[in-house]
C-alpha atoms as a PDB file:
ATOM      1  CA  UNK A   1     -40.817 -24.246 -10.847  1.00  0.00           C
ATOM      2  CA  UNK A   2     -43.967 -25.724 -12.738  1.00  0.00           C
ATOM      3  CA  UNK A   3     -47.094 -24.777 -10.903  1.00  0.00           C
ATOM      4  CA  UNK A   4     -49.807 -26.648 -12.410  1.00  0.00           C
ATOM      5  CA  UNK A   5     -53.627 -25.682 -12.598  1.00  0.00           C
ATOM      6  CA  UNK A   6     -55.433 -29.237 -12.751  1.00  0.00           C
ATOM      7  CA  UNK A   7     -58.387 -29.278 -14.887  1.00  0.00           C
ATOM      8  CA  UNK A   8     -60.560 -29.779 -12.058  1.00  0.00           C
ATOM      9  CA  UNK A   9     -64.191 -29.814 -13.940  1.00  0.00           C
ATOM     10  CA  UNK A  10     -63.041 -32.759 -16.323  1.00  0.00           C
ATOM     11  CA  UNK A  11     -65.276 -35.892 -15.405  1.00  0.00           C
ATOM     12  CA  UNK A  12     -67.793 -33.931 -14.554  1.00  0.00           C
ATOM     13  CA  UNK A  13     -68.493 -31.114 -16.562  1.00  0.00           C
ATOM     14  CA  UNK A  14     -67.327 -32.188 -19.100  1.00  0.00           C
ATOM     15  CA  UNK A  15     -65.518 -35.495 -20.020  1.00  0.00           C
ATOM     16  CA  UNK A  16     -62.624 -36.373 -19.259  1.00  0.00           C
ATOM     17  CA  UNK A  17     -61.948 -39.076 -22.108  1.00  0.00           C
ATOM     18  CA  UNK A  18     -59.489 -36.937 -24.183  1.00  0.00           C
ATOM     19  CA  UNK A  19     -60.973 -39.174 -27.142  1.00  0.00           C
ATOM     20  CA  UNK A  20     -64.354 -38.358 -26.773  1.00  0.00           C
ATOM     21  CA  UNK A  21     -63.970 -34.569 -25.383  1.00  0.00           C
ATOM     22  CA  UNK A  22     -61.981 -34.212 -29.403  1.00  0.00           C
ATOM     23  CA  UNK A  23     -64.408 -36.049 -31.029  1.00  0.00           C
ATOM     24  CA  UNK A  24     -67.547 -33.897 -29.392  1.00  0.00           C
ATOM     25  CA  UNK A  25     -65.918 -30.666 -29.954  1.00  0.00           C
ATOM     26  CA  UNK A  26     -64.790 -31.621 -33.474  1.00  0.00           C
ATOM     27  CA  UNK A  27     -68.483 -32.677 -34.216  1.00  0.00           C
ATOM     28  CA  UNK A  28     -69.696 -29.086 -32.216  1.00  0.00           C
ATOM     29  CA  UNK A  29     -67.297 -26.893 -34.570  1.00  0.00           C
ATOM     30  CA  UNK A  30     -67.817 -28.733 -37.622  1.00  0.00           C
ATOM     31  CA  UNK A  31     -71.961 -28.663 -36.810  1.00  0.00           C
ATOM     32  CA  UNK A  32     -71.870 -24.552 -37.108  1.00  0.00           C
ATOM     33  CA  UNK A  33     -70.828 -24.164 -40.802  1.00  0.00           C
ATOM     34  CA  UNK A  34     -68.540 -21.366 -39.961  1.00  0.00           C
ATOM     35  CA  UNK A  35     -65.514 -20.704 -41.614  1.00  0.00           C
ATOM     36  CA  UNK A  36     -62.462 -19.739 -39.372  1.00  0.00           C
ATOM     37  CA  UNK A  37     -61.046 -16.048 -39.950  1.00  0.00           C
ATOM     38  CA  UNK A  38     -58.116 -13.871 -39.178  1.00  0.00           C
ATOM     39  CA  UNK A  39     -60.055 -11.192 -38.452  1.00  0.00           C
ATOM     40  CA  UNK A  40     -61.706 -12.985 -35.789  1.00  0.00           C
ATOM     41  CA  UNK A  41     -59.841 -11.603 -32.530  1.00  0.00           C
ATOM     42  CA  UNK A  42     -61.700 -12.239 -29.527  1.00  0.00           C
ATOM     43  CA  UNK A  43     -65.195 -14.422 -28.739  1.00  0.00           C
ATOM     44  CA  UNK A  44     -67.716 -14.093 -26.013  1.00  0.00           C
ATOM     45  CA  UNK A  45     -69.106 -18.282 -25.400  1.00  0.00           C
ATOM     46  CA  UNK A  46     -70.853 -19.337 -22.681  1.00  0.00           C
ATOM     47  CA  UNK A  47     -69.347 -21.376 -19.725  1.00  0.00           C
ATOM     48  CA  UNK A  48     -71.844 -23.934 -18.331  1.00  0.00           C
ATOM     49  CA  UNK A  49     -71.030 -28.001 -18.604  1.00  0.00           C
ATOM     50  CA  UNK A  50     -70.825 -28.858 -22.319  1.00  0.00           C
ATOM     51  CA  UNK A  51     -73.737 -31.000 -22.515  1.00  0.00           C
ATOM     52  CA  UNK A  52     -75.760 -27.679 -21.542  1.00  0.00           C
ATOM     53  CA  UNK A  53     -73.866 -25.123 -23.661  1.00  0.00           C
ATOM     54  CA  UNK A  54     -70.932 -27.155 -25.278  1.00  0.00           C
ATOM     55  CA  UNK A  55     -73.261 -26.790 -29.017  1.00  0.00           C
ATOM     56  CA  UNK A  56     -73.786 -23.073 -28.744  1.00  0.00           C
ATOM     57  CA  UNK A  57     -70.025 -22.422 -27.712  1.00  0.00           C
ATOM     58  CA  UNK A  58     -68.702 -24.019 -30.647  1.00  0.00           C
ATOM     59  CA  UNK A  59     -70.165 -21.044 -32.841  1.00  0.00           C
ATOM     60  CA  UNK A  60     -67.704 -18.735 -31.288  1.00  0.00           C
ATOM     61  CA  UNK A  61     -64.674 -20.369 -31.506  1.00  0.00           C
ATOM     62  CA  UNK A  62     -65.319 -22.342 -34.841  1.00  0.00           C
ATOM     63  CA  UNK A  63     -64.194 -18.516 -35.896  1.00  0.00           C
ATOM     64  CA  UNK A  64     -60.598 -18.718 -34.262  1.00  0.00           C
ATOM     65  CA  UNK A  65     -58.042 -18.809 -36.596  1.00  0.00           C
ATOM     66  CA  UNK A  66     -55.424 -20.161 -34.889  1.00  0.00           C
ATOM     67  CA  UNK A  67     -51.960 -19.546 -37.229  1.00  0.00           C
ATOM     68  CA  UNK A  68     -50.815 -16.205 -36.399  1.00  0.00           C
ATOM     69  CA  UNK A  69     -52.123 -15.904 -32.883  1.00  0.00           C
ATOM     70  CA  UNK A  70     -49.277 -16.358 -30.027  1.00  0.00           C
ATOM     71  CA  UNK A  71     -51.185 -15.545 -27.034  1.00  0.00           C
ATOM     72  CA  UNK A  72     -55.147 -15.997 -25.882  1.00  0.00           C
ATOM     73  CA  UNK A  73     -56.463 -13.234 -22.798  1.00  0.00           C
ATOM     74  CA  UNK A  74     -58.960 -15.083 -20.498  1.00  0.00           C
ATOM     75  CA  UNK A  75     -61.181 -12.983 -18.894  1.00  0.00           C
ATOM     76  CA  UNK A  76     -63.971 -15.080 -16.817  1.00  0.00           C
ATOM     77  CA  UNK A  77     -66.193 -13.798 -14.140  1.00  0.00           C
ATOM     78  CA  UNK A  78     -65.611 -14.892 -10.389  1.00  0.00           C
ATOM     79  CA  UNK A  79     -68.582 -17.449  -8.524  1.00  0.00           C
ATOM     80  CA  UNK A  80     -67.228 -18.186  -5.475  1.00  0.00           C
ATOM     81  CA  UNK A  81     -64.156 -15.888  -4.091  1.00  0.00           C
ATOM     82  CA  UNK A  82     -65.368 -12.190  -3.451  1.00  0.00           C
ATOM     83  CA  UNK A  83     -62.836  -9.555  -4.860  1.00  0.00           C
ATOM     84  CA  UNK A  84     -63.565  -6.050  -6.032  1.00  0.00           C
ATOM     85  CA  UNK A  85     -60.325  -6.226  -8.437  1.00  0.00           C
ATOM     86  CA  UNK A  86     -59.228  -8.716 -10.969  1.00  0.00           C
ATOM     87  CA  UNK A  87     -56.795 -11.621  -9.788  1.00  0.00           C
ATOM     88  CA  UNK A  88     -54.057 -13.400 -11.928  1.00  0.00           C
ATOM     89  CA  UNK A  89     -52.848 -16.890 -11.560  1.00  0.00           C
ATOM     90  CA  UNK A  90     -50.106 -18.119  -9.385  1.00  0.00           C
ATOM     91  CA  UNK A  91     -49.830 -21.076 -11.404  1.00  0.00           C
ATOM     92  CA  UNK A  92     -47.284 -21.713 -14.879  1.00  0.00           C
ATOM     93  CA  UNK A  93     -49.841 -24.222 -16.620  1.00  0.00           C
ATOM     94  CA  UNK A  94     -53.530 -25.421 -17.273  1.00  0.00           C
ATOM     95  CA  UNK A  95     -54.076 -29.035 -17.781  1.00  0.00           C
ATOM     96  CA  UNK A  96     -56.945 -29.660 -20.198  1.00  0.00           C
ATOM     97  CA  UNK A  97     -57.291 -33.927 -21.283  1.00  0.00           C
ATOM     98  CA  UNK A  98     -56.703 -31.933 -24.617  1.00  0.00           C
ATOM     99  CA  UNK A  99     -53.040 -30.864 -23.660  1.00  0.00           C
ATOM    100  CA  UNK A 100     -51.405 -28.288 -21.227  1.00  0.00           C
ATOM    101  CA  UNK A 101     -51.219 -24.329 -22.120  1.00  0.00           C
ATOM    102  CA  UNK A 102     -48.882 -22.534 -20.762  1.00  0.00           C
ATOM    103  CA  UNK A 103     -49.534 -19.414 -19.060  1.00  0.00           C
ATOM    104  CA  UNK A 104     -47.728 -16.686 -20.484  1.00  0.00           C
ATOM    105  CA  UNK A 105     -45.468 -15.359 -17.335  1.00  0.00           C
ATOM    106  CA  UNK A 106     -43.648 -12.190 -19.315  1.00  0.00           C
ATOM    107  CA  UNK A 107     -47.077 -10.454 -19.571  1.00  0.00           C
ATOM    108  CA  UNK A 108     -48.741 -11.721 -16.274  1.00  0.00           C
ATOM    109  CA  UNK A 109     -45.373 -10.166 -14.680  1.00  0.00           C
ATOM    110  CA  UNK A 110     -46.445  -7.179 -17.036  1.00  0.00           C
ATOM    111  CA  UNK A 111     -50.147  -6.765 -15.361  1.00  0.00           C
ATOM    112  CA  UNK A 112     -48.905  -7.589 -11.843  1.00  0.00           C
ATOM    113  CA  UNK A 113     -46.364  -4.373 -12.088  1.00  0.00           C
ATOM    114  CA  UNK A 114     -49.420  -2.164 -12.684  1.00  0.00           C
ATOM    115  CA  UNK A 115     -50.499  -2.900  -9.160  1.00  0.00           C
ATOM    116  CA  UNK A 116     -53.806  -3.447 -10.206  1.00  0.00           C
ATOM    117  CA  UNK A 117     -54.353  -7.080 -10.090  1.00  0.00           C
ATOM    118  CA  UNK A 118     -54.548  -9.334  -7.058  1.00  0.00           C
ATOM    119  CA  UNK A 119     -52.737 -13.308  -7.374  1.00  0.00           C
ATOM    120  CA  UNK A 120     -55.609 -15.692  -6.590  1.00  0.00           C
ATOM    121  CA  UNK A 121     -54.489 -18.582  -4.535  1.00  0.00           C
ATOM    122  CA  UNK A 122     -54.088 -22.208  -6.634  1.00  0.00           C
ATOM    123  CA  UNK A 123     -57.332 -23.498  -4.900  1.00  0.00           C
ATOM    124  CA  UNK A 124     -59.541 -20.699  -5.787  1.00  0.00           C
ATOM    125  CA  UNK A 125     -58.179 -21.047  -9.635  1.00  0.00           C
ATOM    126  CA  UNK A 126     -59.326 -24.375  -9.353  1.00  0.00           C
ATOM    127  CA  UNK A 127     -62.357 -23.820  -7.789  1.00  0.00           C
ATOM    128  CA  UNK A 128     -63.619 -21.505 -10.721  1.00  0.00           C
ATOM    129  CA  UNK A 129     -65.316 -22.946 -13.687  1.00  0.00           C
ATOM    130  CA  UNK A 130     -65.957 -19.856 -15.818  1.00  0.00           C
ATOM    131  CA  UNK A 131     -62.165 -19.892 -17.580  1.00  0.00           C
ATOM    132  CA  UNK A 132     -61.840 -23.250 -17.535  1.00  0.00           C
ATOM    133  CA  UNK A 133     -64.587 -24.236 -19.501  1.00  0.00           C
ATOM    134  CA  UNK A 134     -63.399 -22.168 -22.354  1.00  0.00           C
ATOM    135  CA  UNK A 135     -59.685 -24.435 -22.203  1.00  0.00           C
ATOM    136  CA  UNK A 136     -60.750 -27.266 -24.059  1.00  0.00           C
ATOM    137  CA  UNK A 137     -61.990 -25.204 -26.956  1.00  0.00           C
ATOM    138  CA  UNK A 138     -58.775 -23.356 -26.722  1.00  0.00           C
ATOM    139  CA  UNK A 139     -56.361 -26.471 -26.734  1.00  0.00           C
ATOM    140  CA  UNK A 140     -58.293 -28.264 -29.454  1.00  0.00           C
ATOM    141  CA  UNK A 141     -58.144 -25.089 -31.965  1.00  0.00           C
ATOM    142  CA  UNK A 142     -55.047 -24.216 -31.165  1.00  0.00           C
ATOM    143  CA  UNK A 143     -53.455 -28.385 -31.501  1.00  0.00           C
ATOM    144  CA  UNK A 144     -50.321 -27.801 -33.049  1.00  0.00           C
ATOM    145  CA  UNK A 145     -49.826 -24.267 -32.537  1.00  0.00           C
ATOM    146  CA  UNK A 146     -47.551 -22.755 -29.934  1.00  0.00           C
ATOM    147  CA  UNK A 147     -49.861 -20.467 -27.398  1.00  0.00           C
ATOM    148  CA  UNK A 148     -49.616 -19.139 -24.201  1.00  0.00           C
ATOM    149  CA  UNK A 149     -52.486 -17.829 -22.305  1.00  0.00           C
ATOM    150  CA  UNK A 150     -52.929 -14.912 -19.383  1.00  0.00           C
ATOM    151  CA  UNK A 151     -55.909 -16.050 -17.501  1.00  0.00           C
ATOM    152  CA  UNK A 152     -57.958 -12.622 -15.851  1.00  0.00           C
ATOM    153  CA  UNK A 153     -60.599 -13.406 -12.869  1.00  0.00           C
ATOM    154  CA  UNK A 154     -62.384 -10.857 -12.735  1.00  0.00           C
ATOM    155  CA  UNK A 155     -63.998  -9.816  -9.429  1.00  0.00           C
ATOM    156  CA  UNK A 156     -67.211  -7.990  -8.504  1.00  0.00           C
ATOM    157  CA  UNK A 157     -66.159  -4.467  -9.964  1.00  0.00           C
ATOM    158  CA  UNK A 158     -67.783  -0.915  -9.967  1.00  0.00           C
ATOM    159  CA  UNK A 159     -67.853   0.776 -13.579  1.00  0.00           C
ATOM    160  CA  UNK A 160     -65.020   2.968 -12.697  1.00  0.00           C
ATOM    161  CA  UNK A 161     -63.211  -0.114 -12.170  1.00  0.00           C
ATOM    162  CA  UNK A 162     -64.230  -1.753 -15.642  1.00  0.00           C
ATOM    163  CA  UNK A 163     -63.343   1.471 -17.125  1.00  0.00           C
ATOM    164  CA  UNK A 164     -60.004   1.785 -15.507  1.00  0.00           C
ATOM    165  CA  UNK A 165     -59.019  -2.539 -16.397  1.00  0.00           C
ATOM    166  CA  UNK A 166     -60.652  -1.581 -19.955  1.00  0.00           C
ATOM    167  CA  UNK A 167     -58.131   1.373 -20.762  1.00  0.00           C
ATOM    168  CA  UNK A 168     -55.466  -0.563 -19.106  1.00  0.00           C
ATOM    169  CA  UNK A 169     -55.616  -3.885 -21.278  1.00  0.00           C
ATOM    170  CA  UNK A 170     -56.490  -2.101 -24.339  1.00  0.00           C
ATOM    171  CA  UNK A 171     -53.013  -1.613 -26.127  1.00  0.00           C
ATOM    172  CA  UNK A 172     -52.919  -5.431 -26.589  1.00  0.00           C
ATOM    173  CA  UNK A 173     -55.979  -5.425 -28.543  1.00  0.00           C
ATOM    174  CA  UNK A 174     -54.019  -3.471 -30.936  1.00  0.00           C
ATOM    175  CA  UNK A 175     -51.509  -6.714 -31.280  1.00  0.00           C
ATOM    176  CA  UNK A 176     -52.908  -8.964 -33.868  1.00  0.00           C
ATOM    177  CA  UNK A 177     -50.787 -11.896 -32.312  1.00  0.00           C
ATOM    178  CA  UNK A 178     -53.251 -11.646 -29.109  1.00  0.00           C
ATOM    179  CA  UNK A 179     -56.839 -13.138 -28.854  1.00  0.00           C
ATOM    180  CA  UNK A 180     -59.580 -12.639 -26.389  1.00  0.00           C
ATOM    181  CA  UNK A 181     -62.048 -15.241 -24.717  1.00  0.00           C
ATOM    182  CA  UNK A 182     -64.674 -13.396 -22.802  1.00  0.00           C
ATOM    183  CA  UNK A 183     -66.760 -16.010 -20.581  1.00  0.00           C
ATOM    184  CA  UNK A 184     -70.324 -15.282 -20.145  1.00  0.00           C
ATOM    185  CA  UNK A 185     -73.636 -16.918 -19.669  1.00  0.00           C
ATOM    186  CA  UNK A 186     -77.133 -14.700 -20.144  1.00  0.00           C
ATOM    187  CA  UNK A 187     -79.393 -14.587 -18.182  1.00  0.00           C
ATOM    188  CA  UNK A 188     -80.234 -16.972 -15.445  1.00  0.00           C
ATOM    189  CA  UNK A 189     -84.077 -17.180 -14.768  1.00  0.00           C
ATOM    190  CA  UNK A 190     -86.228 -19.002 -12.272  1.00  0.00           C
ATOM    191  CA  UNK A 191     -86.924 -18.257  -8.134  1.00  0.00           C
ATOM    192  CA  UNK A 192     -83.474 -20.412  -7.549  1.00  0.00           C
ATOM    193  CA  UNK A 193     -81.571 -17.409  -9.417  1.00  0.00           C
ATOM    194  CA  UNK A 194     -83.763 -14.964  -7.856  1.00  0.00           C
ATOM    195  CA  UNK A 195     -84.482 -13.402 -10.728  1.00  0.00           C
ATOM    196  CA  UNK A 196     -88.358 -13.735 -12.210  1.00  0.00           C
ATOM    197  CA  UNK A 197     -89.222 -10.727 -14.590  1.00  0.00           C
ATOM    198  CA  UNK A 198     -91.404 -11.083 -16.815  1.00  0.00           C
ATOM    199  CA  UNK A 199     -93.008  -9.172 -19.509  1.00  0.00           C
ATOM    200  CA  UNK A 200     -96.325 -10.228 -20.822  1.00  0.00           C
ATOM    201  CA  UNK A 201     -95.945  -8.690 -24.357  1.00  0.00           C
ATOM    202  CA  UNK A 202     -93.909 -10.994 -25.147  1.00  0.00           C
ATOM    203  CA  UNK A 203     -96.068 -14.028 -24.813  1.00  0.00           C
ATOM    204  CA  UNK A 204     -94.620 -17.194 -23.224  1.00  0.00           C
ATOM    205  CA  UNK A 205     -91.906 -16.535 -20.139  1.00  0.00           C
ATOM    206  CA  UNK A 206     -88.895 -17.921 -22.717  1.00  0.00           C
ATOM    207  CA  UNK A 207     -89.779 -15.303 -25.153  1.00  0.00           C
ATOM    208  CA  UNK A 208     -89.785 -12.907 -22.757  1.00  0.00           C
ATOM    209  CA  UNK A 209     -86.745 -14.192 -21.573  1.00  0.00           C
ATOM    210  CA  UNK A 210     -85.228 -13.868 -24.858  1.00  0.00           C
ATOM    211  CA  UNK A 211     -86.405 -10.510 -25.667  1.00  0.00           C
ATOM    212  CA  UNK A 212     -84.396  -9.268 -22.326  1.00  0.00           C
ATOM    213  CA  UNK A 213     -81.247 -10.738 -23.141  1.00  0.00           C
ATOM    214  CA  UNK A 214     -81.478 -10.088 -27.216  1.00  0.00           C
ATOM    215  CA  UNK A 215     -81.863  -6.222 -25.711  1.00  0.00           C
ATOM    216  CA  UNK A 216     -78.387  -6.991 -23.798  1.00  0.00           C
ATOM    217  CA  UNK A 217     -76.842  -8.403 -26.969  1.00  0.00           C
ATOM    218  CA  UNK A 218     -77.587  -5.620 -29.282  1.00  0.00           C
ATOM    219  CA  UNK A 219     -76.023  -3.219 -26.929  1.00  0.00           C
ATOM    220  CA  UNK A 220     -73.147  -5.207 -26.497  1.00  0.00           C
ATOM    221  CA  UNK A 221     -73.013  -5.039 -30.385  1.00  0.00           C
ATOM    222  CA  UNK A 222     -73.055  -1.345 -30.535  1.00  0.00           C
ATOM    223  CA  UNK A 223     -69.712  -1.614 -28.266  1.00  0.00           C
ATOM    224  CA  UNK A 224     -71.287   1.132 -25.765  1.00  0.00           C
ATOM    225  CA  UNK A 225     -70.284   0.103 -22.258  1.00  0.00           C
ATOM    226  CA  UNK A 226     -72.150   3.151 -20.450  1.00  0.00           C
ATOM    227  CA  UNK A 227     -75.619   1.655 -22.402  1.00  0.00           C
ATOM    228  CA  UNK A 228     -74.582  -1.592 -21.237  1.00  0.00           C
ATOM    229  CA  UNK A 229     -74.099  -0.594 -17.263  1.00  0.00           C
ATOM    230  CA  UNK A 230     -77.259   1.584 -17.787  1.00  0.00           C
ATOM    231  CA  UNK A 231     -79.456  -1.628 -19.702  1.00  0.00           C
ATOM    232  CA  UNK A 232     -77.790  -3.817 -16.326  1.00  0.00           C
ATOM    233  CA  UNK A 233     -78.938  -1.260 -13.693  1.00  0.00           C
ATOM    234  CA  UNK A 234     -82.618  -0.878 -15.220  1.00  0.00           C
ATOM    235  CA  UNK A 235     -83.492  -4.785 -15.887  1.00  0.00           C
ATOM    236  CA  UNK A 236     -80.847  -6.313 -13.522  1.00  0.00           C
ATOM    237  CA  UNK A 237     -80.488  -9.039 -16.206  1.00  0.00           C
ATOM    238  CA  UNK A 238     -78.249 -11.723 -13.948  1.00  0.00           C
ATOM    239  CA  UNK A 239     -75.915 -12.082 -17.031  1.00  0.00           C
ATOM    240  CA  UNK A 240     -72.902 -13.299 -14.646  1.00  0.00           C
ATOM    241  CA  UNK A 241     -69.972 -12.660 -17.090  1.00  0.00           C
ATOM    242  CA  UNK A 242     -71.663  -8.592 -17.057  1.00  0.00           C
ATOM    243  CA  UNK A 243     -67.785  -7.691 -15.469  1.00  0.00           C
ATOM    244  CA  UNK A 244     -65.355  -8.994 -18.043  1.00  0.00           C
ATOM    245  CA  UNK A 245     -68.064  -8.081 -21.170  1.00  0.00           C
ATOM    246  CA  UNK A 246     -68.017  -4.441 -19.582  1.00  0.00           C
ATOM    247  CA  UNK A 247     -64.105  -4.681 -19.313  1.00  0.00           C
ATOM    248  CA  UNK A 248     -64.045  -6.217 -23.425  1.00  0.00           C
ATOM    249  CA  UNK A 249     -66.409  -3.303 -24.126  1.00  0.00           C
ATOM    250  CA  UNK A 250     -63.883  -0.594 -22.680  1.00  0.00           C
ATOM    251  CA  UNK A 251     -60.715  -2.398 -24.376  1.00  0.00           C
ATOM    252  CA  UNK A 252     -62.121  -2.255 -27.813  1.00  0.00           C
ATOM    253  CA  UNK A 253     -63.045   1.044 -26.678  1.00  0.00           C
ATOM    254  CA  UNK A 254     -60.097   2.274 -25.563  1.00  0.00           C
ATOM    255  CA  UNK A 255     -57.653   0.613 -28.176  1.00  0.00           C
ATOM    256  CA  UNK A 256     -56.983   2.148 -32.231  1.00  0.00           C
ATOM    257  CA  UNK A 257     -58.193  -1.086 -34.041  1.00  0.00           C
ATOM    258  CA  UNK A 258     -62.102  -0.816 -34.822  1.00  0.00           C
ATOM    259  CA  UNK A 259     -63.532  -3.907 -33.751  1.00  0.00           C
ATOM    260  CA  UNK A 260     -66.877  -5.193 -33.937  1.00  0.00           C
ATOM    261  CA  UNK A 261     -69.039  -8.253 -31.887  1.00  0.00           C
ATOM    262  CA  UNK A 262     -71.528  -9.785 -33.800  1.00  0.00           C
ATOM    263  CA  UNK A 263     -73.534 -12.419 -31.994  1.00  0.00           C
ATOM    264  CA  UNK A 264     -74.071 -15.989 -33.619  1.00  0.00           C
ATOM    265  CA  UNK A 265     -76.137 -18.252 -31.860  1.00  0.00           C
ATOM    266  CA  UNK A 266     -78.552 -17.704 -28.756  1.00  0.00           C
ATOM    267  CA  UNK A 267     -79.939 -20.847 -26.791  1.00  0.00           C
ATOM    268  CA  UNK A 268     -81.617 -21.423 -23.559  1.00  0.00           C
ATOM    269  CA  UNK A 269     -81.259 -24.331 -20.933  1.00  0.00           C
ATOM    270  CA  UNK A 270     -85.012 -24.909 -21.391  1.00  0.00           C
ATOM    271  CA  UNK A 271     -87.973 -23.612 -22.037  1.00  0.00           C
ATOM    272  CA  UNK A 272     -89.913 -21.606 -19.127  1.00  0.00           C
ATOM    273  CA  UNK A 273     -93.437 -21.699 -19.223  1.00  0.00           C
ATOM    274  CA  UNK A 274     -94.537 -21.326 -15.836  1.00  0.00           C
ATOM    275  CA  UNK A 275     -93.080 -19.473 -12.481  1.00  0.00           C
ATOM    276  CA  UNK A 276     -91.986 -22.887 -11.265  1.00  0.00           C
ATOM    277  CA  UNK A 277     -89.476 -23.253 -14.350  1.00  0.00           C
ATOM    278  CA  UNK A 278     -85.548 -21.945 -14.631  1.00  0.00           C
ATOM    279  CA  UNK A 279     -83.286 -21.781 -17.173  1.00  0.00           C
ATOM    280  CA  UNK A 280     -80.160 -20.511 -18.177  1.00  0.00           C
ATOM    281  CA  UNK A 281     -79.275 -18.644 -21.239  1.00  0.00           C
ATOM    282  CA  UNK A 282     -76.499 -18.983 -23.613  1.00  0.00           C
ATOM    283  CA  UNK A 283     -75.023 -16.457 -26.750  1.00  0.00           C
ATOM    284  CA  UNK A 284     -71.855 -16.922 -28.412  1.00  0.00           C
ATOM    285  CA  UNK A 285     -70.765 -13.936 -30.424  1.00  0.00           C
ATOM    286  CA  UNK A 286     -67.203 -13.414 -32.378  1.00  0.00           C
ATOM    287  CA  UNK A 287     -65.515  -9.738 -32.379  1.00  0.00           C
ATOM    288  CA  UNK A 288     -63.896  -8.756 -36.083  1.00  0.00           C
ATOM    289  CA  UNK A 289     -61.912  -6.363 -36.938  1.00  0.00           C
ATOM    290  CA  UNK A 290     -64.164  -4.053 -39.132  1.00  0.00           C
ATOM    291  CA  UNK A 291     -64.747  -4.236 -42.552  1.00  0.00           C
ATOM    292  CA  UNK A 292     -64.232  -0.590 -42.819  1.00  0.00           C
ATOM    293  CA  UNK A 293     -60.464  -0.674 -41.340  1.00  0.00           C
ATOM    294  CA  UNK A 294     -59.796  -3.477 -43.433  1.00  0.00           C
ATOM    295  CA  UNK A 295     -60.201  -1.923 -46.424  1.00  0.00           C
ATOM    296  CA  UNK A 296     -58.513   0.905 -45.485  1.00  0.00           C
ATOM    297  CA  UNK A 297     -55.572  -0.947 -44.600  1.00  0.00           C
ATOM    298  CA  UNK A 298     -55.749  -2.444 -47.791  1.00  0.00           C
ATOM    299  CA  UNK A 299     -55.594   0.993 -49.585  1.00  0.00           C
ATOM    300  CA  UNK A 300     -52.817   2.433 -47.565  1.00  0.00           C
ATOM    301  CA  UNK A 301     -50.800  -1.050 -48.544  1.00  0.00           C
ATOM    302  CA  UNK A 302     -51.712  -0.634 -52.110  1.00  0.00           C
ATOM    303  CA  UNK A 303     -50.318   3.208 -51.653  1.00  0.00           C
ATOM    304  CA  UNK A 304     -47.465   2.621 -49.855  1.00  0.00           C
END
């Protein structure tokens, strides 16, 4: 029986005129320059409506190379259901005005036999923004390809927890047919987010602002999840996509492919300049397989 996801943030958003929503993102992708690659296997883009962060998305998945890929991992943080586990959908399809995707149920049946993951009810899938935003992007890239996806919401978890989904999900990193879209914004500044710091040093408030989260992003380059709980605990930078990073972080960890994030665009909401201000920030990065394993797989091909 079909159990169908609506795209409940179309109209709103984001538009819901399948003409237009093509025509932006086509414009979006096209604006970034990048070429798409095979080595590209997973993306971290932000999640906010597209007229805030719809630009600095497109320079993650202008990367995705869609031909060999037969499945896409969506791992997106949880804003309004409290869980201290990760929850997979109850439903067989997401509706995008770009076309349906399938969810993939061999491998969500997989996952739920672990005993690990919790089913989230229909209205809370709906309810949730941060995996949805990424399914237009998804459905345009992937027009004319057949994919399936395996949405993840992840839940409020402790490190052991990220640790423990990170080793867990890892072996289907090492499957070059799978693809992972890890939904994040940075950090969220202003009194409304509760969150003020502020270091002088850096001049105006964006710069400092800037300085915080480029100190997330480099870490999150280096791949070290313990730096990355340890940089969270210290600055308590309200990055709200922190759990499914930490869980990416773990997988490419955990799994025997060497991967590597490299961050490609950073933008902010706005610029603060006084304590009154907010703003909300935005990085899109791409994770490669590295250079280095490439070329060893190219010798051992060459040898063999």
């Amino acid at each position: 029986m079909e159990r169908v996801r609506r795209a409940t943030h179309a109209g709103s958003w984001y538009t819901d005129n399948s003409n237009k929503l093509g025509e932006d993102l086509d414009t979006w992708l096209r604006a970034t320059g990048l070429a798409k690659s095979p080595d590209v296997r997973g993306v971290i883009a932000p999640h906010a409506g597209y007229s805030y962060s719809g630009r600095a998305a497109a320079y993650s998945f202008a990367n995705l190379d869609p031909t060999n890929i037969s499945r896409v991992f969506l791992l997106g943080p949880s804003h309004h259901y409290y869980t201290p586990k990760c929850a997979l959908s109850k439903a067989t399809v997401y509706k995008t005005p770009l076309g349906d995707l399938p969810i993939d149920s061999k491998v969500n049946e997989e996952l739920r036999a672990t005993g690990k993951f919790e089913l989230m009810d229909l209205r809370v899938d709906e309810a949730e923004h941060s995996m949805e935003m990424h399914l237009p992007y998804l459905a345009k890239v992937f027009h004319g390809y057949p994919v399936k996806i395996v949405p993840i919401l992840v839940g409020a978890l402790n490190s052991e927890n990220e640790a423990m989904y990170g080793q867990l999900l890892a072996k289907y990193v090492d499957d070059p047919r799978n693809f992972f879209s890890v939904s994040s914004d940075f950090c969220h500044w202003g009194s409304r987010f509760k969150f003020t710091h502020y270091d002088q040093k850096h001049g105006a408030i964006h710069k400092s602002i800037e300085a915080l989260d480029r100190m997330g992003m480099e870490i999150i380059e280096i791949g070290d999840p313990d730096e990355f709980d340890r940089y969270l605990s210290e600055f308590e930078n309200t990055i709200c996509g922190r759990h499914p990073i930490s869980i990416f972080l773990h997988m490419l960890k955990n799994c025997s492919t060497k991967i590597k994030i490299n961050f490609l665009r950073y933008e902010q909401s706005s610029q603060c300049k006084n304590m009154k201000d907010s703003s909300v920030s935005y990085a899109s990065a791409a994770a490669k397989v590295d250079a280095e394993e490439l070329l060893n797989k190219d010798k051992d091909q060459l040898l063999s």
